[in-house]
Protein backbone atom coordinates (compact mmCIF):
# COMPACT_ATOMS: atom_id res chain seq x y z
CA UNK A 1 18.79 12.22 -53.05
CA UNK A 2 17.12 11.07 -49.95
CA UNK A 3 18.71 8.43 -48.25
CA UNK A 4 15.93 5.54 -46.98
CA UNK A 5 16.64 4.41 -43.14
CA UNK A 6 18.26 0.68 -42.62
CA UNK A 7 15.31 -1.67 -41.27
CA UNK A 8 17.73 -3.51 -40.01
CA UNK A 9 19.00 -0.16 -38.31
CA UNK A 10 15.52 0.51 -36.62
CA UNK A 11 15.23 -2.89 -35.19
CA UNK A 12 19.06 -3.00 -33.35
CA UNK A 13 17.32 0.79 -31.76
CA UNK A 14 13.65 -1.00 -31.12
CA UNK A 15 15.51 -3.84 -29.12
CA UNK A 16 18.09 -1.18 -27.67
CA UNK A 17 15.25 1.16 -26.42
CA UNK A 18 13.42 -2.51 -24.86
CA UNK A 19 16.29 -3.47 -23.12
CA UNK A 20 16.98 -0.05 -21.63
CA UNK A 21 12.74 0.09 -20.62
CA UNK A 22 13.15 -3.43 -19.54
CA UNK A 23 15.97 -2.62 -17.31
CA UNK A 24 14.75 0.83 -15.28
CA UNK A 25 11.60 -1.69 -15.02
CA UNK A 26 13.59 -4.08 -13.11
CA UNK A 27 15.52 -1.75 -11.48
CA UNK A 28 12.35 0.11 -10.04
CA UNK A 29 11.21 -3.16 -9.31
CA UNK A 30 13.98 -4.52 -6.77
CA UNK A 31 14.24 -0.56 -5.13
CA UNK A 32 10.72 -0.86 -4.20
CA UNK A 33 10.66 -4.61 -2.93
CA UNK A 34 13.74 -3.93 -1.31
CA UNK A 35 12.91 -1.07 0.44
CA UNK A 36 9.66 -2.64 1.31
CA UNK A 37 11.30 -5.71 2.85
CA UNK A 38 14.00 -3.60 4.42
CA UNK A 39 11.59 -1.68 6.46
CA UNK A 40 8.95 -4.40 7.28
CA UNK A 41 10.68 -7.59 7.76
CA UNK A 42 14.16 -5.53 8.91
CA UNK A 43 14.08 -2.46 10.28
CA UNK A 44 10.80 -2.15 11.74
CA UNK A 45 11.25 -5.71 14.13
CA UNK A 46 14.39 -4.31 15.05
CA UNK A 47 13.29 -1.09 16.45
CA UNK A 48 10.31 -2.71 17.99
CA UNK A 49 12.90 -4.81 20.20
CA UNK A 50 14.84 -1.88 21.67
CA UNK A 51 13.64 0.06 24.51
CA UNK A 52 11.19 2.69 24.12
CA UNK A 53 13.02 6.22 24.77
CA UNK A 54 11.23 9.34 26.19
CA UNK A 55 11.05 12.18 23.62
CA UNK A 56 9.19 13.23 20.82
CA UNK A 57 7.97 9.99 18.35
CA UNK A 58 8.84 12.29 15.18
CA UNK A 59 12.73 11.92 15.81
CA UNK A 60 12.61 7.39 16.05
CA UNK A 61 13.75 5.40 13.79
CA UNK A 62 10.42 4.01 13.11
CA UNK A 63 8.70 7.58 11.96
CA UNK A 64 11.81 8.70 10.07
CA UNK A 65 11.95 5.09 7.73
CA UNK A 66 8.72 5.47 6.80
CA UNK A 67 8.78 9.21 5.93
CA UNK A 68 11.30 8.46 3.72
CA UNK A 69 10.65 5.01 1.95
CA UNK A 70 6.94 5.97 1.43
CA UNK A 71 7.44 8.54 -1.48
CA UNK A 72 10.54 5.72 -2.35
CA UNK A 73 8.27 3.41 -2.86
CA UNK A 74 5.65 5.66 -4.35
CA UNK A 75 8.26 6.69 -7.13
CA UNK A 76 9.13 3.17 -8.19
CA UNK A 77 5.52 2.26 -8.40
CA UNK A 78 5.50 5.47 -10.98
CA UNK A 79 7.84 4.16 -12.83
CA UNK A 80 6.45 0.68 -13.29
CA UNK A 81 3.54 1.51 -14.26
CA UNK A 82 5.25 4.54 -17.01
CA UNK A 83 7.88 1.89 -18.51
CA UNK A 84 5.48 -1.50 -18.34
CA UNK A 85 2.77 1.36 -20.39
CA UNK A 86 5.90 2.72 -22.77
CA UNK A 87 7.12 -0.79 -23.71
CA UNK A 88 3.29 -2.02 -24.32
CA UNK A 89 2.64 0.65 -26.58
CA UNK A 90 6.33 0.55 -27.84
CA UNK A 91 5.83 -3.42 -28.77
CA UNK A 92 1.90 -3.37 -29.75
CA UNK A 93 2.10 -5.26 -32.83
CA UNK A 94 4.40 -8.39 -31.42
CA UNK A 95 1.48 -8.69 -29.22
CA UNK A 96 -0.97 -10.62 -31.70
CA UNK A 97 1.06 -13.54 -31.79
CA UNK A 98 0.99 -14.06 -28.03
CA UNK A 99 -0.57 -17.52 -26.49
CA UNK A 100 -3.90 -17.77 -25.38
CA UNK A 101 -4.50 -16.92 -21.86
CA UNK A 102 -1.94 -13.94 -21.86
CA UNK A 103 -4.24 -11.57 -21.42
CA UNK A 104 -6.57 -13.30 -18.24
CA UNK A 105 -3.12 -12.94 -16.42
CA UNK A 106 -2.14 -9.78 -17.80
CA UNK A 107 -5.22 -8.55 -16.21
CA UNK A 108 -4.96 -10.81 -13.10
CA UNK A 109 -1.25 -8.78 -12.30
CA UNK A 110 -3.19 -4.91 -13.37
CA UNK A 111 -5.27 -5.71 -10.74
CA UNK A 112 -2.13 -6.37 -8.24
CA UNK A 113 -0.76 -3.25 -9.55
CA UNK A 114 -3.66 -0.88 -9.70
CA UNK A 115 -4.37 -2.08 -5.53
CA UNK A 116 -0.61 -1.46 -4.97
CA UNK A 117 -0.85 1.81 -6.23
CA UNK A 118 -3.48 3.09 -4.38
CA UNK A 119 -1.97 1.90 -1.16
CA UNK A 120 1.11 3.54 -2.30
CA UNK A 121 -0.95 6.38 -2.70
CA UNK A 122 -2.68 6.76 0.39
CA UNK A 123 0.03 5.60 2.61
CA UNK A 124 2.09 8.56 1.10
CA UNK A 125 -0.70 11.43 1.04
CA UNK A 126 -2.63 10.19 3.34
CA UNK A 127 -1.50 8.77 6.36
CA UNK A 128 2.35 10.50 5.97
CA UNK A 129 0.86 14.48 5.59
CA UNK A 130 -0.92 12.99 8.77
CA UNK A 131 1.58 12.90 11.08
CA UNK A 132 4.09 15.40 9.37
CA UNK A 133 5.22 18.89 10.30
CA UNK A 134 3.99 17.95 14.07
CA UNK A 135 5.92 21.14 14.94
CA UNK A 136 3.65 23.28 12.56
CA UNK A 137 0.36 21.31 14.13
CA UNK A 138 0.86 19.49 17.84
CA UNK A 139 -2.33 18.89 17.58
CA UNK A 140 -1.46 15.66 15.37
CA UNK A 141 0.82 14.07 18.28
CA UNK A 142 -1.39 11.84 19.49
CA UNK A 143 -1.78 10.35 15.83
CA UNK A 144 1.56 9.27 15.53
CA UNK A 145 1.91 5.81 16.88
CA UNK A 146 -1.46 4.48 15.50
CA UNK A 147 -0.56 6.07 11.90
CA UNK A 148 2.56 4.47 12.14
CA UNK A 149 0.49 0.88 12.49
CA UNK A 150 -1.22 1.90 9.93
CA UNK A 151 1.68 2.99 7.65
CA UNK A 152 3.13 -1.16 8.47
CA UNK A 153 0.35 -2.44 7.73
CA UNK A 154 0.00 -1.01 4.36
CA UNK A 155 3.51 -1.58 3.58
CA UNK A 156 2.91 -5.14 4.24
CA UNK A 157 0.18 -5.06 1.65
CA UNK A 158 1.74 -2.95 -0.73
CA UNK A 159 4.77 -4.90 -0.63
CA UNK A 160 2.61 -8.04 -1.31
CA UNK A 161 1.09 -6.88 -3.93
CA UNK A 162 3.78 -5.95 -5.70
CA UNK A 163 5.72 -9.20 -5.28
CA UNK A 164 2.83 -10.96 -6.30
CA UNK A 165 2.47 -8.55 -9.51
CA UNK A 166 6.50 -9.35 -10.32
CA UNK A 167 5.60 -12.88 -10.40
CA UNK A 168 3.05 -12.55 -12.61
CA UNK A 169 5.30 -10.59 -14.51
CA UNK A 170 8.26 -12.88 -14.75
CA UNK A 171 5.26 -15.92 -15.53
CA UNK A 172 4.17 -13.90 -18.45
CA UNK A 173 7.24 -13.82 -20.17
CA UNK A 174 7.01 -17.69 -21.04
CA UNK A 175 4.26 -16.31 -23.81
């Protein structure tokens, strides 16, 4: 005899598997605002106060934060956009009861989130394979210190965009 499964079974799993989405969501979320912030509105001031030192630009402070908190960031903006996807697809029929006007700010945060990924993008295949392995291609020197610029400036966007996407997010929970 074949044994039916419990519904009340599958719904403790459905809300387990939410929670566990929801939280590597949030999680991804405060890694890549708080990288973001750490770099623009901490580190980066505070290496723009010290002295400049003689040597190659590839060993500061400044080029070594953002070769490593650009793919950071890059990773977390992966994994957004994977788990918001999984739990939309995972909770598409709780969805029709949802108020009106859900969806004009639903698509009002995409658009936050599709821009910050693209930034994310090109700041990390872009303008990073720019100025990296200068000791395979010298050439690229000269680059350094207006990519870097560049790199801030992006990561000012990016990080904007993204806060202004979690907002959205948290707003569209009230529906």
């Amino acid at each position: 005899m074949v044994e039916k499964p419990d519904p009340t079974q599958k719904c403790i799993s459905r809300i387990m598997t939410n929670n566990i989405i929801i939280f590597i969501h949030l999680m991804a979320a405060a890694i890549a605002v708080g990288a973001m912030v750490f770099a623009v509105f901490l580190l980066l001031p505070a290496i723009e106060k010290l002295p400049k030192r003689d040597g190659p630009e590839e060993y500061s402070v400044f080029y070594k934060s953002f070769d490593l908190l650009s793919p950071t960031v890059f990773t977390c903006l992966l994994v957004l956009i994977g788990t918001g996807i999984y739990f939309l697809l995972e909770n598409y029929s709780a969805q029709v009861e949802l108020k009106p006007g859900y969806y004009n700010l639903f698509g009002f945060k995409m658009i936050f989130v599709i821009a910050a990924f693209f930034l994310s993008i090109h700041q990390t295949f872009s303008l990073r394979n720019r100025i990296a392995n200068l000791d395979l291609s010298p050439e690229n020197r000269k680059q350094v210190p207006e990519t870097l610029q560049k790199m801030k400036t992006i990561a000012q966007l990016i990080l904007t965009a993204v806060s202004v996407a979690i907002f959205l997010g948290v707003w569209l929970t009230r529906f």
